[in-house]
PDB file of N, CA and C in Angstrom:
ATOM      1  N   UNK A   1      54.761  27.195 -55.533  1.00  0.00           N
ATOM      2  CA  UNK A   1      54.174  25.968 -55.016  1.00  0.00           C
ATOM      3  C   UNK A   1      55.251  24.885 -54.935  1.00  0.00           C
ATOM      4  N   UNK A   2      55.232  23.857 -53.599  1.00  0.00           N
ATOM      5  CA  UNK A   2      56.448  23.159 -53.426  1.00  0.00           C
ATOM      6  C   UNK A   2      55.917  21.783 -54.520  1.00  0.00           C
ATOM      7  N   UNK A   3      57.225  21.172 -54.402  1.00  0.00           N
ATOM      8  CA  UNK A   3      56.550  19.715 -54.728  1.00  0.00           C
ATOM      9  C   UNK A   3      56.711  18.452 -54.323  1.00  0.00           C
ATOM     10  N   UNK A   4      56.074  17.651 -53.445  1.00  0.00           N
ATOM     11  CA  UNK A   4      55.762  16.886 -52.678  1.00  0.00           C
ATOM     12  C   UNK A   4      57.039  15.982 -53.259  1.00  0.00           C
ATOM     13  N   UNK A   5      58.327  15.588 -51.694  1.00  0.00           N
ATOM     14  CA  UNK A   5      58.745  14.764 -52.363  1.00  0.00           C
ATOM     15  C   UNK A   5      58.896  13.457 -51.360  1.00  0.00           C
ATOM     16  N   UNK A   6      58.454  12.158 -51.338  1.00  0.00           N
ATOM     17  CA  UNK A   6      58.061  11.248 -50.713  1.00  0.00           C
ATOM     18  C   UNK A   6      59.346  10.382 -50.710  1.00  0.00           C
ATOM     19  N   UNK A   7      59.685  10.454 -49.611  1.00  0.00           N
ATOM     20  CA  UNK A   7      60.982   9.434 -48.897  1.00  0.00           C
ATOM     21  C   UNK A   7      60.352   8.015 -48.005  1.00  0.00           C
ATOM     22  N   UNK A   8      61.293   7.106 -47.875  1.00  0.00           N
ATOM     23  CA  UNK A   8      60.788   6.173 -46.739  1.00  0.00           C
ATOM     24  C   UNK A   8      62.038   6.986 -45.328  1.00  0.00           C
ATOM     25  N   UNK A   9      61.066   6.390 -43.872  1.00  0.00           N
ATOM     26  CA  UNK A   9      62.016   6.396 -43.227  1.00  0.00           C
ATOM     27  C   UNK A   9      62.050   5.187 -42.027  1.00  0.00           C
ATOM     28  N   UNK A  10      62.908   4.341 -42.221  1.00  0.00           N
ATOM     29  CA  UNK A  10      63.419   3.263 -41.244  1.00  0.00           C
ATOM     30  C   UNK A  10      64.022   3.217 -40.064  1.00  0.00           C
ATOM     31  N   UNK A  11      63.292   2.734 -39.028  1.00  0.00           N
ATOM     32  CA  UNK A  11      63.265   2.394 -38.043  1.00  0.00           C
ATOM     33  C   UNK A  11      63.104   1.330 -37.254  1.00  0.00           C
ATOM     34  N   UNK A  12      64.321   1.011 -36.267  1.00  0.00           N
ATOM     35  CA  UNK A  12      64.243  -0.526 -35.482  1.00  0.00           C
ATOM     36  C   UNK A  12      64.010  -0.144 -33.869  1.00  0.00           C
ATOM     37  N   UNK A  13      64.101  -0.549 -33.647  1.00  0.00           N
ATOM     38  CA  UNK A  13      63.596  -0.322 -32.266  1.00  0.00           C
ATOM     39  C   UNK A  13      64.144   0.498 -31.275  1.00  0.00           C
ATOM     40  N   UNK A  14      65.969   1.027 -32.043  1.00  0.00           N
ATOM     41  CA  UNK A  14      66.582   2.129 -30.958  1.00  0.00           C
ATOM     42  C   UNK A  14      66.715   3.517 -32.157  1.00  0.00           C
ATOM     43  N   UNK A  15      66.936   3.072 -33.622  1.00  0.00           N
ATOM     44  CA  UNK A  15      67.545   4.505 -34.368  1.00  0.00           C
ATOM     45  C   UNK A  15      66.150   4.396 -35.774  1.00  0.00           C
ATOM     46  N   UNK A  16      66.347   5.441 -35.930  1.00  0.00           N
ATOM     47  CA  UNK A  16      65.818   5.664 -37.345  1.00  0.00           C
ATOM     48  C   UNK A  16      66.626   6.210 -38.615  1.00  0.00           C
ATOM     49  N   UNK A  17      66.401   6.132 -39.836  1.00  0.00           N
ATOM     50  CA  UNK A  17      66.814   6.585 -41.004  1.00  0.00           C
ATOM     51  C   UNK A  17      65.924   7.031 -42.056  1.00  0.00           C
ATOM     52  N   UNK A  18      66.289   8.156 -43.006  1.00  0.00           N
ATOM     53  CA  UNK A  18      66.197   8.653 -43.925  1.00  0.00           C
ATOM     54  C   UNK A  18      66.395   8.055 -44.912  1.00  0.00           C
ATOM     55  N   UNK A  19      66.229   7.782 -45.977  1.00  0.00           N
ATOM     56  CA  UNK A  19      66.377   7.252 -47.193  1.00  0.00           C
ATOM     57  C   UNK A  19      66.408   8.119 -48.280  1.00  0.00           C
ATOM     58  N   UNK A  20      67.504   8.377 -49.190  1.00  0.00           N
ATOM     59  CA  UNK A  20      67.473   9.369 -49.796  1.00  0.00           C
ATOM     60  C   UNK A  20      68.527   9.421 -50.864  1.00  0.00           C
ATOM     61  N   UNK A  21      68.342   9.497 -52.177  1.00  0.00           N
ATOM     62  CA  UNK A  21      69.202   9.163 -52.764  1.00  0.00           C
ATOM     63  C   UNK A  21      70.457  10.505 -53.198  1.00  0.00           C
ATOM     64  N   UNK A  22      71.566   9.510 -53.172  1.00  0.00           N
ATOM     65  CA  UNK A  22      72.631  10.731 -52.880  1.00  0.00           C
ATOM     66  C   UNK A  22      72.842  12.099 -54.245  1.00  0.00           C
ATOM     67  N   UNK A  23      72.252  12.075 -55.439  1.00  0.00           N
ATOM     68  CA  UNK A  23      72.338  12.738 -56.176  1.00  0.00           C
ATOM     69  C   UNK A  23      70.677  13.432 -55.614  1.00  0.00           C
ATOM     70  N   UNK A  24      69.890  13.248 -55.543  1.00  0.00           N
ATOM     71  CA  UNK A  24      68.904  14.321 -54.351  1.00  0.00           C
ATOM     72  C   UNK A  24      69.982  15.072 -53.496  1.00  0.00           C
ATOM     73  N   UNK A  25      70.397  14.391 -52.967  1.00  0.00           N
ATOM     74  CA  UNK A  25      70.926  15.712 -51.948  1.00  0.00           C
ATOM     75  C   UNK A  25      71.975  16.575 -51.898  1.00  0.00           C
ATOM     76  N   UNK A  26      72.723  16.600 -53.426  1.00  0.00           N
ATOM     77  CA  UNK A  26      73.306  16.894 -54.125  1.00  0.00           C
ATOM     78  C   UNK A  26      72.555  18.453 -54.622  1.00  0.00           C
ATOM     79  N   UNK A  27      71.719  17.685 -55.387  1.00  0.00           N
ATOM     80  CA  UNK A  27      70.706  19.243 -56.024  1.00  0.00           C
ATOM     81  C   UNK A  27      69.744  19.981 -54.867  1.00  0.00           C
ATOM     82  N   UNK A  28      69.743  19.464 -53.656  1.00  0.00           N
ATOM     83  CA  UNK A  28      69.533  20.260 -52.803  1.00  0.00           C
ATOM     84  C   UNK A  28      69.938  20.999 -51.961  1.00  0.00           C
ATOM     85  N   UNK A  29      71.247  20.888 -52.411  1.00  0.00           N
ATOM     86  CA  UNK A  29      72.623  21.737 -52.018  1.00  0.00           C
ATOM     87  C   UNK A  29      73.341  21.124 -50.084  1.00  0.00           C
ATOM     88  N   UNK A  30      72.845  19.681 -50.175  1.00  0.00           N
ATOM     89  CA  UNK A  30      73.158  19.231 -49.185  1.00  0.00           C
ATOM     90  C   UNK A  30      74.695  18.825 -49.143  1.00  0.00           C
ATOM     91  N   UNK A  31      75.887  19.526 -47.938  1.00  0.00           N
ATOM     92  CA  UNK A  31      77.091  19.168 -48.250  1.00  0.00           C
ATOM     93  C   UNK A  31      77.080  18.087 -47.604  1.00  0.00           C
ATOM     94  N   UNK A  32      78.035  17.147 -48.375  1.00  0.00           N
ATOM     95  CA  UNK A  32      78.026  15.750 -48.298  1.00  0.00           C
ATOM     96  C   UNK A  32      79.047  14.648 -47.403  1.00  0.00           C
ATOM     97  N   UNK A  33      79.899  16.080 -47.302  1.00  0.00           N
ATOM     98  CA  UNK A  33      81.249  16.315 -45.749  1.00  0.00           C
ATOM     99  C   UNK A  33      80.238  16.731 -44.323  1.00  0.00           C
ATOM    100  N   UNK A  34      79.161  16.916 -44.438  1.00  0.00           N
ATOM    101  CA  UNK A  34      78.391  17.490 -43.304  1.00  0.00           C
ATOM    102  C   UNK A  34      77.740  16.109 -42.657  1.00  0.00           C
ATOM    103  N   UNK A  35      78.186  15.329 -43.513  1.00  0.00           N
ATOM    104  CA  UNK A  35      77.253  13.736 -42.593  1.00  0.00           C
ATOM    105  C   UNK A  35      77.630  13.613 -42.004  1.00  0.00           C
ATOM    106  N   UNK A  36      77.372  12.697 -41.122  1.00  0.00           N
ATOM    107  CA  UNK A  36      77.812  11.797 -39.622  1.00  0.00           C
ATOM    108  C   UNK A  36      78.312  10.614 -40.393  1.00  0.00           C
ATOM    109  N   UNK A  37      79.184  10.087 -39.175  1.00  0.00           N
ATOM    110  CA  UNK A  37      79.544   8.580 -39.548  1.00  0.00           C
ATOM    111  C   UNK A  37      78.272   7.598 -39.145  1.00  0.00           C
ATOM    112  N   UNK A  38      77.234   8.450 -38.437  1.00  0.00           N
ATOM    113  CA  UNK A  38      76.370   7.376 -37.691  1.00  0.00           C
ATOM    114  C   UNK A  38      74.956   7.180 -38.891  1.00  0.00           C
ATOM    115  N   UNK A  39      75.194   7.826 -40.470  1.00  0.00           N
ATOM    116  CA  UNK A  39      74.308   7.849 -41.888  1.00  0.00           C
ATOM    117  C   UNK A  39      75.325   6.569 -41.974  1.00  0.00           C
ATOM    118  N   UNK A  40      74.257   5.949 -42.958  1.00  0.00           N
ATOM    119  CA  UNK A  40      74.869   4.687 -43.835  1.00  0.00           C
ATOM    120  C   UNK A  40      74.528   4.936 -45.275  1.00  0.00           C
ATOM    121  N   UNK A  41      74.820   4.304 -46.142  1.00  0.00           N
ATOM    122  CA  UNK A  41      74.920   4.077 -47.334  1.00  0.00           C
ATOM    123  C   UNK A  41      74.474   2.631 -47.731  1.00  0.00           C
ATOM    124  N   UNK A  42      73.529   2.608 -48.961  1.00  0.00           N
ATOM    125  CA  UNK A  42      73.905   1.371 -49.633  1.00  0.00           C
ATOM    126  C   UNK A  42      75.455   0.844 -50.258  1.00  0.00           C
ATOM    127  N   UNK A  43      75.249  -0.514 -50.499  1.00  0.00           N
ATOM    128  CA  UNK A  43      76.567  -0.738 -51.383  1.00  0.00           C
ATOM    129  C   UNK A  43      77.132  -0.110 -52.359  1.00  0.00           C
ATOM    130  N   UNK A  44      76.236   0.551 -53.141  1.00  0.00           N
ATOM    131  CA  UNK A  44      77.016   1.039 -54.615  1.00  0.00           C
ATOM    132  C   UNK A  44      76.792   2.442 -53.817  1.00  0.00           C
ATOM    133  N   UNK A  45      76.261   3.053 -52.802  1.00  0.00           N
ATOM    134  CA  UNK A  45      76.443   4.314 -52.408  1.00  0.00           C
ATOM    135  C   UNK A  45      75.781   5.721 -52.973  1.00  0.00           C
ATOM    136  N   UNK A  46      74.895   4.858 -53.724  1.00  0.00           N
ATOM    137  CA  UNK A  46      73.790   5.905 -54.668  1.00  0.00           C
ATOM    138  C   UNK A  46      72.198   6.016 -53.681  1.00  0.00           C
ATOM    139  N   UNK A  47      72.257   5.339 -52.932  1.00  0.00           N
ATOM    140  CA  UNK A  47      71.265   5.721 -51.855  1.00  0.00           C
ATOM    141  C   UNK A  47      72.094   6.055 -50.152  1.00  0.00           C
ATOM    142  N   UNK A  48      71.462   7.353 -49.466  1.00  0.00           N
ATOM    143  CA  UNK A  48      72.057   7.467 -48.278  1.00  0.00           C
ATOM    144  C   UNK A  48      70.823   7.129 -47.206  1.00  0.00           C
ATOM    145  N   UNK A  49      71.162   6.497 -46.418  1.00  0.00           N
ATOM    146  CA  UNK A  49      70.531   6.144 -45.008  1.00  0.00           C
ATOM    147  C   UNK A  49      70.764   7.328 -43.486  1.00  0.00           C
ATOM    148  N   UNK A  50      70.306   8.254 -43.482  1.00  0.00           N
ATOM    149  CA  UNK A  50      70.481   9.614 -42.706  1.00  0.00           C
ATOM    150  C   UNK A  50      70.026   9.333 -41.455  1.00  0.00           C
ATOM    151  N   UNK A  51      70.601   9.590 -40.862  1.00  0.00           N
ATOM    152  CA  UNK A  51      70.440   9.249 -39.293  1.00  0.00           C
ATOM    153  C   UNK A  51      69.654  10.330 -38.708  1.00  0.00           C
ATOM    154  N   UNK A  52      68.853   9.876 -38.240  1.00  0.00           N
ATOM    155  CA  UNK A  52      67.675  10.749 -37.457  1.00  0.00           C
ATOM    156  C   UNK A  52      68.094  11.604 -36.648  1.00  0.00           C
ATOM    157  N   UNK A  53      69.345  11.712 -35.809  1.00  0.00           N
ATOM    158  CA  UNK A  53      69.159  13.144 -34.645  1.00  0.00           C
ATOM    159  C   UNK A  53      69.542  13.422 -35.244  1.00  0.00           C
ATOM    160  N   UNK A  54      71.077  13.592 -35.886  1.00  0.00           N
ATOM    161  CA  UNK A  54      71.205  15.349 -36.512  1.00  0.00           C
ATOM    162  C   UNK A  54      71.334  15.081 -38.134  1.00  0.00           C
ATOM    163  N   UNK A  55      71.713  13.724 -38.671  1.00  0.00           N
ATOM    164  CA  UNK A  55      71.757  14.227 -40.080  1.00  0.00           C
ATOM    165  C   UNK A  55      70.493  14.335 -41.107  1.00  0.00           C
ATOM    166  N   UNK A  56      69.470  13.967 -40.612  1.00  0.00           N
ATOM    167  CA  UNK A  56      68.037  14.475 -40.963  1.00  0.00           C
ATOM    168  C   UNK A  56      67.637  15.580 -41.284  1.00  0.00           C
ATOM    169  N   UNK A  57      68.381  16.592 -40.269  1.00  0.00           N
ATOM    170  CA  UNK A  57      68.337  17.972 -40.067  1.00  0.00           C
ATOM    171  C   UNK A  57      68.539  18.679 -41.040  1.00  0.00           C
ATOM    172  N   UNK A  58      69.803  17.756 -41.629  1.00  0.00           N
ATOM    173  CA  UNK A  58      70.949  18.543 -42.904  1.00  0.00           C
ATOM    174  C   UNK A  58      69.461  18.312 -44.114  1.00  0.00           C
ATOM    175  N   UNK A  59      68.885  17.610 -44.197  1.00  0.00           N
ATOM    176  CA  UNK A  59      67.882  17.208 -45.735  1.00  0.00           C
ATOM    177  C   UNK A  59      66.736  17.919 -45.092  1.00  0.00           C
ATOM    178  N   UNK A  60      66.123  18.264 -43.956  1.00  0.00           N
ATOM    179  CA  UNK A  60      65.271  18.743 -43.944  1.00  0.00           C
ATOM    180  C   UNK A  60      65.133  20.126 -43.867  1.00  0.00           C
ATOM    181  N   UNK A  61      66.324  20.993 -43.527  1.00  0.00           N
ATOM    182  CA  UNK A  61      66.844  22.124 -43.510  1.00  0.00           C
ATOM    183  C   UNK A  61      67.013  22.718 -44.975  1.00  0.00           C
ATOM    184  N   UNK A  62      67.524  21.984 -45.553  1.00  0.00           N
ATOM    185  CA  UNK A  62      67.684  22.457 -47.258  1.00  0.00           C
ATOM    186  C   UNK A  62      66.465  21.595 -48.469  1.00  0.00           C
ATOM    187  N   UNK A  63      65.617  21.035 -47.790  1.00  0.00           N
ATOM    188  CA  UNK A  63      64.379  20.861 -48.477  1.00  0.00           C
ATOM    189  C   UNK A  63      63.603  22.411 -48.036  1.00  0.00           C
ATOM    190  N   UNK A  64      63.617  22.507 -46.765  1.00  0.00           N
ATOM    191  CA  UNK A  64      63.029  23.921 -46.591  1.00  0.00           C
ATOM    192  C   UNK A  64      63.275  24.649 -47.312  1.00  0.00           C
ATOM    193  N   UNK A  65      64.400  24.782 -47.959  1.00  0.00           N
ATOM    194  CA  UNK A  65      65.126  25.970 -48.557  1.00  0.00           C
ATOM    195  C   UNK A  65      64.598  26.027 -49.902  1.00  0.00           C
ATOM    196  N   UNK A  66      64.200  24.909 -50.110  1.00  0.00           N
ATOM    197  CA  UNK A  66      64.220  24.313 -52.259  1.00  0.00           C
ATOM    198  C   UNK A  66      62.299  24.239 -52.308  1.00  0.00           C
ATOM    199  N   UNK A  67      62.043  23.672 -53.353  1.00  0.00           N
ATOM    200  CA  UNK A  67      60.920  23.661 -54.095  1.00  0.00           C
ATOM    201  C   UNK A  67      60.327  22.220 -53.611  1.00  0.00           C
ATOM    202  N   UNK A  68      60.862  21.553 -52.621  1.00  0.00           N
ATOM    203  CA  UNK A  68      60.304  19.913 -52.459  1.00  0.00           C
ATOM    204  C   UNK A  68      59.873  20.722 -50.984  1.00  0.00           C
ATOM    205  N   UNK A  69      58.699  19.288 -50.951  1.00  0.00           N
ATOM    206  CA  UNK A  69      58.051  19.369 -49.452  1.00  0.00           C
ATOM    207  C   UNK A  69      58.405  17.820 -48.941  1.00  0.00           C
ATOM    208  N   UNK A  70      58.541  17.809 -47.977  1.00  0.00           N
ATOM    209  CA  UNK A  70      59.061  16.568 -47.437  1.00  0.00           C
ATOM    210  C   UNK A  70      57.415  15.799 -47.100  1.00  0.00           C
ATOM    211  N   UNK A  71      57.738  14.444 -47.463  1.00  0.00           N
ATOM    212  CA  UNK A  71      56.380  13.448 -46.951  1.00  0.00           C
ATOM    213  C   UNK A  71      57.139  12.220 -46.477  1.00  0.00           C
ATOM    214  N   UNK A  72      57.055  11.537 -45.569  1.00  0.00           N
ATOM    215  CA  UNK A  72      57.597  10.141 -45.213  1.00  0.00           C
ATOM    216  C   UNK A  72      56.886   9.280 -44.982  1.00  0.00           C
ATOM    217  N   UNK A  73      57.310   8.117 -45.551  1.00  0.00           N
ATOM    218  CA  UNK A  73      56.638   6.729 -45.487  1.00  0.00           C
ATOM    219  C   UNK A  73      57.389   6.393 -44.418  1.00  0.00           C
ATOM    220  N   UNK A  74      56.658   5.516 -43.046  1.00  0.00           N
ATOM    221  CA  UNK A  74      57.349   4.871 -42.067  1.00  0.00           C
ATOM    222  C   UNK A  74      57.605   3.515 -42.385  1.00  0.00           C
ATOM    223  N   UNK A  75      58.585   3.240 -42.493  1.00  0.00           N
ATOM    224  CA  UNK A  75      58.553   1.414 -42.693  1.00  0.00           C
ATOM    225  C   UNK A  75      59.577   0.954 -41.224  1.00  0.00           C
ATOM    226  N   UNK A  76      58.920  -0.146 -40.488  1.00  0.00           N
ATOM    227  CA  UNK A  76      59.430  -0.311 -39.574  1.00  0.00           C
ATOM    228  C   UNK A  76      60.584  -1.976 -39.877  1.00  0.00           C
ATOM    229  N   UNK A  77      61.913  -1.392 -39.522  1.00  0.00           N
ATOM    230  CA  UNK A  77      62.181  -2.581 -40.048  1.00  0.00           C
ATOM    231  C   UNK A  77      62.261  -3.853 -39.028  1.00  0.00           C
ATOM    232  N   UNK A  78      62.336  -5.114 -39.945  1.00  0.00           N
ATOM    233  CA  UNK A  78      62.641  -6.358 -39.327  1.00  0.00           C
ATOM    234  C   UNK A  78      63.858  -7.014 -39.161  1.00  0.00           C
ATOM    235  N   UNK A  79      64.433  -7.696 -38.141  1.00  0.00           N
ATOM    236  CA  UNK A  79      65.813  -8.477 -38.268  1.00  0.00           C
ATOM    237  C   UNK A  79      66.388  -8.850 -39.468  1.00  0.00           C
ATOM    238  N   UNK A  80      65.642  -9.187 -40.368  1.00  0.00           N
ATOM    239  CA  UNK A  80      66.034  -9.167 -41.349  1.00  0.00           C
ATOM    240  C   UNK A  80      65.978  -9.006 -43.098  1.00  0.00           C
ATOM    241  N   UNK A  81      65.537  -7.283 -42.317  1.00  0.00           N
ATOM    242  CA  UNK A  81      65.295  -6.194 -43.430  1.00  0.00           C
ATOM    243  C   UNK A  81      67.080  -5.383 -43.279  1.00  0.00           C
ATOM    244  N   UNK A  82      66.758  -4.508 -44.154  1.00  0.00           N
ATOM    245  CA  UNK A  82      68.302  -3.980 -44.134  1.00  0.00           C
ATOM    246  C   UNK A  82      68.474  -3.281 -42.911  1.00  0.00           C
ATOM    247  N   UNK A  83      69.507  -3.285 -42.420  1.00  0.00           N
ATOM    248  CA  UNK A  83      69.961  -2.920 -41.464  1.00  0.00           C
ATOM    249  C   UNK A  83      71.322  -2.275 -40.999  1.00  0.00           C
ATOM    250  N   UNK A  84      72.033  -2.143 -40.392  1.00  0.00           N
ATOM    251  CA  UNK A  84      73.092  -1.230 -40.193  1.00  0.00           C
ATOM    252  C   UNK A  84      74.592  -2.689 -40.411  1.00  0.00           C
ATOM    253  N   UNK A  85      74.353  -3.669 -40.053  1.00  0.00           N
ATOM    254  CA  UNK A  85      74.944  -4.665 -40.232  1.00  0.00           C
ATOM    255  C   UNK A  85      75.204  -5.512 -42.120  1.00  0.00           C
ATOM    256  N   UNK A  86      74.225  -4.610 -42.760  1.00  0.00           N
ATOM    257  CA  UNK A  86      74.264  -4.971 -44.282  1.00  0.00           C
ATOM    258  C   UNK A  86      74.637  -3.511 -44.681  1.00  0.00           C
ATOM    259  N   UNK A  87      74.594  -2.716 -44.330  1.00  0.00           N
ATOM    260  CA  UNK A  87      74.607  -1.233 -44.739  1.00  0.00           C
ATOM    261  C   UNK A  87      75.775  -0.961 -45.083  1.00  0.00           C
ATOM    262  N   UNK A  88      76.799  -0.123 -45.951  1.00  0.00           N
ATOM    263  CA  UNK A  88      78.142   0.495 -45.971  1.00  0.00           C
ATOM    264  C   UNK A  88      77.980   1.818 -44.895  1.00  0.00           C
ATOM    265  N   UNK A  89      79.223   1.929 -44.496  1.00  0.00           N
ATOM    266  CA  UNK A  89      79.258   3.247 -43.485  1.00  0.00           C
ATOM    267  C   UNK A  89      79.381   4.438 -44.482  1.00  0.00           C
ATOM    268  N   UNK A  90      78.544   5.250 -44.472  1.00  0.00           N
ATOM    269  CA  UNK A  90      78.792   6.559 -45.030  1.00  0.00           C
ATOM    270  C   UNK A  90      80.396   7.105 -45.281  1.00  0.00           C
ATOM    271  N   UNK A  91      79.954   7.601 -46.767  1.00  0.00           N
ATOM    272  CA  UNK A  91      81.200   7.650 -47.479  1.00  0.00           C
ATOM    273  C   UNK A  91      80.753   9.350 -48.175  1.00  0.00           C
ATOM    274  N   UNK A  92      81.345  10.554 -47.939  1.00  0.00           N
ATOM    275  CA  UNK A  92      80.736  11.539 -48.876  1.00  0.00           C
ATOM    276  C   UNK A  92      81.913  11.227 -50.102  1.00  0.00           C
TER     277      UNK A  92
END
């Protein structure tokens, strides 16, 4: 039996993101050289922001694989909710 694991995912009006913290995707055997430059990071870099066309793929591909079931919260963001302009650029 899997176990439900509940992410947000953010979206502005052209991209979306994943939210996901980087030691999760660690134990889900997600390689961390496999991101895009177009994932962001928080500041301290303990949460990743996954970019919807392909690096989504990488967490939802190896959630398939593991014991979590994926659930997403949509939060739509605002001008001035976090955004790619407050974000660090992905760092594995």
């Amino acid at each position: 039996m899997k176990v439900t694991k509940k992410l947000n995912y953010f979206s502005d009006p052209g991209h979306g993101w994943i939210a996901v913290k980087r030691w999760f995707l660690v134990e889900i055997g997600v390689d961390l050289k496999a991101i895009s430059p177009y994932s962001y990071q928080s500041r301290t870099g303990k949460t990743v922001y996954l970019e919807e066309d392909c690096d989504a793929a990488l967490l939802i591909n190896a959630m398939d694989k593991s014991e979590y079931l994926l659930e997403l919260s949509a939060i739509r963001m605002e001008e001035r909710f976090v955004n790619s302009r407050t974000l660090e650029g992905y760092q594995p």
